[in-house]
Protein backbone atom coordinates (compact mmCIF):
# COMPACT_ATOMS: atom_id res chain seq x y z
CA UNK A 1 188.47 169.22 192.57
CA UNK A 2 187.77 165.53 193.08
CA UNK A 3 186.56 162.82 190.69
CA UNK A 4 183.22 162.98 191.84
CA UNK A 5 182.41 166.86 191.47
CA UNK A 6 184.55 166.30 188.03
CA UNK A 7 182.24 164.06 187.16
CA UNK A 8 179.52 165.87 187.94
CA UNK A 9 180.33 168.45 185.94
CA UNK A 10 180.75 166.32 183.22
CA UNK A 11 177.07 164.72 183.86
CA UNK A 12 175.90 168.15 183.70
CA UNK A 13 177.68 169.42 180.07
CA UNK A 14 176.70 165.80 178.77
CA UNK A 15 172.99 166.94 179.73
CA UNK A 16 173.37 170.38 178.63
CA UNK A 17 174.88 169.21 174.78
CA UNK A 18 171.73 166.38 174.95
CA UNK A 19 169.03 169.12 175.27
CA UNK A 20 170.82 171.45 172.96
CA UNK A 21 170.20 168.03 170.58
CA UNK A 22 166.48 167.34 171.51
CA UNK A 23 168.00 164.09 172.71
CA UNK A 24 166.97 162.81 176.09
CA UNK A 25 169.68 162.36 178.51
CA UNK A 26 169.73 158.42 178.56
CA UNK A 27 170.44 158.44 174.93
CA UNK A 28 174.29 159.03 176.29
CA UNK A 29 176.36 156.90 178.37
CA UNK A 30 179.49 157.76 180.39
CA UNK A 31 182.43 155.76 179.83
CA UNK A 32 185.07 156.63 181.98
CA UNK A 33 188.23 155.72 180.63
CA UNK A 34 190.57 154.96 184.28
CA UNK A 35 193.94 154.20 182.10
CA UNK A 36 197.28 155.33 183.99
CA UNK A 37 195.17 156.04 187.39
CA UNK A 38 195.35 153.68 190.26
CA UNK A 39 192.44 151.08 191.98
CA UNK A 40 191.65 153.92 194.33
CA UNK A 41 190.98 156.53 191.72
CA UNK A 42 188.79 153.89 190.26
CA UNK A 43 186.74 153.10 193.59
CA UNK A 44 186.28 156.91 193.61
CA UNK A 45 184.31 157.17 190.22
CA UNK A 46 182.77 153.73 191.57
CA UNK A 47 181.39 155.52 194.68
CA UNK A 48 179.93 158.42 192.17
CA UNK A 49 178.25 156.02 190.77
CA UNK A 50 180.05 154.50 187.75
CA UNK A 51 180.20 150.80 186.80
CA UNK A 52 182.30 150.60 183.96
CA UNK A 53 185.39 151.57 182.99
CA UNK A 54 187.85 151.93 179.95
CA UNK A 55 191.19 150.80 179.61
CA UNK A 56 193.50 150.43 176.73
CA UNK A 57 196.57 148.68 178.21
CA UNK A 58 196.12 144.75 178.26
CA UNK A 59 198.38 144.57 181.22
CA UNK A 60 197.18 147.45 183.08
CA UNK A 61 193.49 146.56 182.88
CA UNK A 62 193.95 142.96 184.13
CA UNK A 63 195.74 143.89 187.17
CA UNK A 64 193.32 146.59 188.14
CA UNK A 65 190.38 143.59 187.19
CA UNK A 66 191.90 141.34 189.54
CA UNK A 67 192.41 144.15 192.37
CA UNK A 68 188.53 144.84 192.03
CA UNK A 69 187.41 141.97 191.23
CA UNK A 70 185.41 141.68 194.54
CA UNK A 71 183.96 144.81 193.75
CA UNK A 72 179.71 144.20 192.92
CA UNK A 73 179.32 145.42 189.64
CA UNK A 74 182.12 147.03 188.49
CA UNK A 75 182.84 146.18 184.55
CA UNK A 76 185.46 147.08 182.38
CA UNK A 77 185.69 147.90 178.93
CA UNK A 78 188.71 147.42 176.54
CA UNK A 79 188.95 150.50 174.06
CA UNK A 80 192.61 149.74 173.47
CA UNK A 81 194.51 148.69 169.94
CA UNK A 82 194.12 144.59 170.59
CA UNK A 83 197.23 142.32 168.82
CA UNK A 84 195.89 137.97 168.98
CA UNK A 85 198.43 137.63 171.22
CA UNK A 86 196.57 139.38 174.46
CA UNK A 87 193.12 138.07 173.35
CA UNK A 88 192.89 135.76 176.17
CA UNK A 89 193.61 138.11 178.68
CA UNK A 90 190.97 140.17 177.43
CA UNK A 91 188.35 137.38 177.09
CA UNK A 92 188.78 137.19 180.70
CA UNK A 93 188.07 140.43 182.01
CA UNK A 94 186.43 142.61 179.78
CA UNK A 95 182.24 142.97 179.19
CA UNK A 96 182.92 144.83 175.97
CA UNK A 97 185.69 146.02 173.50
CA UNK A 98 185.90 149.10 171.63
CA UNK A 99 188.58 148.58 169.19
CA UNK A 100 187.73 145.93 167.42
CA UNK A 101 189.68 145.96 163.65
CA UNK A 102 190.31 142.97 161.99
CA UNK A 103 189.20 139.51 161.76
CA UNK A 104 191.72 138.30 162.90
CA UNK A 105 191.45 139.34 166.64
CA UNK A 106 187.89 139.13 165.58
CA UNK A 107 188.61 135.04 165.33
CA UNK A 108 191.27 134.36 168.88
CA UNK A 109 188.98 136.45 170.52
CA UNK A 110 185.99 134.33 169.87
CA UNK A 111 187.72 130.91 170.00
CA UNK A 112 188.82 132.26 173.20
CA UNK A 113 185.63 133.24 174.52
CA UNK A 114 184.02 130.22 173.12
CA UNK A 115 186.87 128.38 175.69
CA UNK A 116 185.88 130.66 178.75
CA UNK A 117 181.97 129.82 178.03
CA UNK A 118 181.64 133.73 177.84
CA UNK A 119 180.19 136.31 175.68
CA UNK A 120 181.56 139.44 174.61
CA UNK A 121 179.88 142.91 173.34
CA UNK A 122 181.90 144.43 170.59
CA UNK A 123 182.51 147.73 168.85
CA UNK A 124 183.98 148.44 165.13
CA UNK A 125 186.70 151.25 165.57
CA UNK A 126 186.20 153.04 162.41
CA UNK A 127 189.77 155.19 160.97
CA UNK A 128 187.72 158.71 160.35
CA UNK A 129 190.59 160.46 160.26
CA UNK A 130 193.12 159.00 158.17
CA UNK A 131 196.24 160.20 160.85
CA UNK A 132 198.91 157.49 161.06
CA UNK A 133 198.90 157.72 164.61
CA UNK A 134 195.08 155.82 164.83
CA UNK A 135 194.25 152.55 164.31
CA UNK A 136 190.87 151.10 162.96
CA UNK A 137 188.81 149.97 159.70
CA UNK A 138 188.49 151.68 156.53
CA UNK A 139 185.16 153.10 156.52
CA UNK A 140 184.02 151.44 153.45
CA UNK A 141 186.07 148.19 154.68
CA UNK A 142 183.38 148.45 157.72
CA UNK A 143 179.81 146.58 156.50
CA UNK A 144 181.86 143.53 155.00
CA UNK A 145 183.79 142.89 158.49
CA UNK A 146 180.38 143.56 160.09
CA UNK A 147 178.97 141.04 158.03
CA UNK A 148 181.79 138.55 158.95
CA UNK A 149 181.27 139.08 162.20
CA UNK A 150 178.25 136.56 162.25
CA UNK A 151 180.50 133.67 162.04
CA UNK A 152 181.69 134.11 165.82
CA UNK A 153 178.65 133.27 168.04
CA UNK A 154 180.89 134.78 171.26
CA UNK A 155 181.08 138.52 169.47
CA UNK A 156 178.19 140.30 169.85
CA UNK A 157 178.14 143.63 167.70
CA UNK A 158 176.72 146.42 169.16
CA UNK A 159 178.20 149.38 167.08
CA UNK A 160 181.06 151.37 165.99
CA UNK A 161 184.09 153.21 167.47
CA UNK A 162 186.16 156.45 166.57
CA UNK A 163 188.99 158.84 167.47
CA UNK A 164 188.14 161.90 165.62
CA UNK A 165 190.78 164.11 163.92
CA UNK A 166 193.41 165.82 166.23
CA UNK A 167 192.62 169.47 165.24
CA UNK A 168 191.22 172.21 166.27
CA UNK A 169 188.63 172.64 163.80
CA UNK A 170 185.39 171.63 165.12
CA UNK A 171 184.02 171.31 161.45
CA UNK A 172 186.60 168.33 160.75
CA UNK A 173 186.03 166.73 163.85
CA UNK A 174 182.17 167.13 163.18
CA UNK A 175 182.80 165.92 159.82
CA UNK A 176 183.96 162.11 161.62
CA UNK A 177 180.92 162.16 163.50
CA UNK A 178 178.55 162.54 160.80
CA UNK A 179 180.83 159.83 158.58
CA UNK A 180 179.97 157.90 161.70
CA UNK A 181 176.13 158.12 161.69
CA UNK A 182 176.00 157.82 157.77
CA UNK A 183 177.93 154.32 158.48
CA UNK A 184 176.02 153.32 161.01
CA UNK A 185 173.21 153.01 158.58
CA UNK A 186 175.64 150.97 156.30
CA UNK A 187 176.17 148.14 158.70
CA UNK A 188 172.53 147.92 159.91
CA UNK A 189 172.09 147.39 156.06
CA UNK A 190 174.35 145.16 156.21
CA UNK A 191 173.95 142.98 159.30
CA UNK A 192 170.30 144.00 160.56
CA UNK A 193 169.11 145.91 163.69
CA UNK A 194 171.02 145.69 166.99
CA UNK A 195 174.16 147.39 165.56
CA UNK A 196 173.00 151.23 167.71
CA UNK A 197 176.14 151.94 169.62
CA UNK A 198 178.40 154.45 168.40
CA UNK A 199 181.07 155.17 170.68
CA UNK A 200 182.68 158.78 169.95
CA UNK A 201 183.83 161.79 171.89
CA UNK A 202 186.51 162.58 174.04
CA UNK A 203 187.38 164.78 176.76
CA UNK A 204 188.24 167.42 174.58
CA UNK A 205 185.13 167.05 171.87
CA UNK A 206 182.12 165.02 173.84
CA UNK A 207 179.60 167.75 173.68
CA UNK A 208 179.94 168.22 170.03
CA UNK A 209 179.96 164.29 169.63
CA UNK A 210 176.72 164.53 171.51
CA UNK A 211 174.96 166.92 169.07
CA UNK A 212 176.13 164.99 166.28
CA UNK A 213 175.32 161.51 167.65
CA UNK A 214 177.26 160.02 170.03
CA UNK A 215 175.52 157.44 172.38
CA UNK A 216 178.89 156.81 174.71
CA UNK A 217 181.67 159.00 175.17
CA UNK A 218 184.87 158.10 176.70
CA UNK A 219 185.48 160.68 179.22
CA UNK A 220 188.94 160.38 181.02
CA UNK A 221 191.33 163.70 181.93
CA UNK A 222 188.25 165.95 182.73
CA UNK A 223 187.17 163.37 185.37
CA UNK A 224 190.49 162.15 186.53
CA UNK A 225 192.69 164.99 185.78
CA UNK A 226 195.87 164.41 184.34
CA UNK A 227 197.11 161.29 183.14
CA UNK A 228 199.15 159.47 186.46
């Protein structure tokens, strides 16, 4: 199989899950998420039509920016945890970040930006779960950080973020979805309209995402095939 019949496959289940939804196929867009696989792979998904990408290494995605940097259109988002000390690095490259989850990176990233005379389209990544292995914000700790958010005229807040539960038990993982949508509502309450995004499904849980919301999922082992 190569990445572009992988991905067309995955076009075609994304599809299927939006009708099963009554949701119109442009509702949902394909992320997919190029961490551990090389430029080439990239150009590959590129070709098939993708423009953006994910990445959740700091070090990783700025070398593969700067090896396609010439390419026209190609964008990269940064779904990865974020510490201050990489903030730059991300100012640089990325059009959006997933992860955002604390002020704090909320404030280097925006005095950076502010630096680089560039904007940046952000996402909340909300702790659904409660594992120890995820990051994110406390779901009730989510409209006040929205609401700080205004401060930083770089950040531009387009929605929320999640890694459901790691379990096979599709009523769990549809259970951080729906905590998801019910949120969503919380921070438009909170901040106003513009705040649509929610970013949430995986490879292994998209098409359930789908039917319970999702407007981006981050697709990457059923397009690329296993990690490099």
């Amino acid at each position: 199989m190569t990445v572009a019949s992988n991905q067309a496959a995955v076009e075609a289940r994304i599809a299927a899950a939006c009708t099963r939804a009554g949701r119109a196929r442009g509702t949902v867009r394909l992320l997919p998420v190029s961490k551990t696989h090389p430029a080439p792979v990239v150009l590959e998904a590129y070709e098939a039509g993708c423009r953006r990408f994910g990445e959740n290494k700091v070090q990783e995605a700025s070398a593969k920016a700067a090896e396609l940097a010439s390419v026209p259109g190609l964008e990269w988002s940064f779904i990865g945890h974020l510490q201050t000390n990489k903030a730059r690095d991300v100012a640089t490259f990325a059009a959006e970040f997933q992860a955002l989850d604390s002020l704090r990176v909320a404030a280097e990233l925006d005095r950076r930006l502010q630096a680089l005379g560039r904007g940046l389209d952000v996402l909340i990544e909300v702790d659904t779960s409660g594992e120890q292995t995820k990051f994110g914000v406390a779901p009730d700790d989510v409209p006040a950080l929205a609401a700080q958010l205004g401060a930083f005229s770089a950040l531009r807040l387009r929605g929320l973020m999640t890694i459901a539960a790691n379990t096979p038990d599709p009523q769990v993982i549809a259970g951080c979805f729906d905590t998801m949508v019910a949120l969503r509502e919380r921070v438009r309450d909170a901040v106003g309209a513009g705040c649509d995004e929610l970013s949430m499904g995986m490879s292994g849980d998209y098409e359930l995402a789908i039917e319970h919301g999702s407007t981006c999922v981050r697709i990457g082992t059923a397009i690329f095939g296993a990690r490099g």
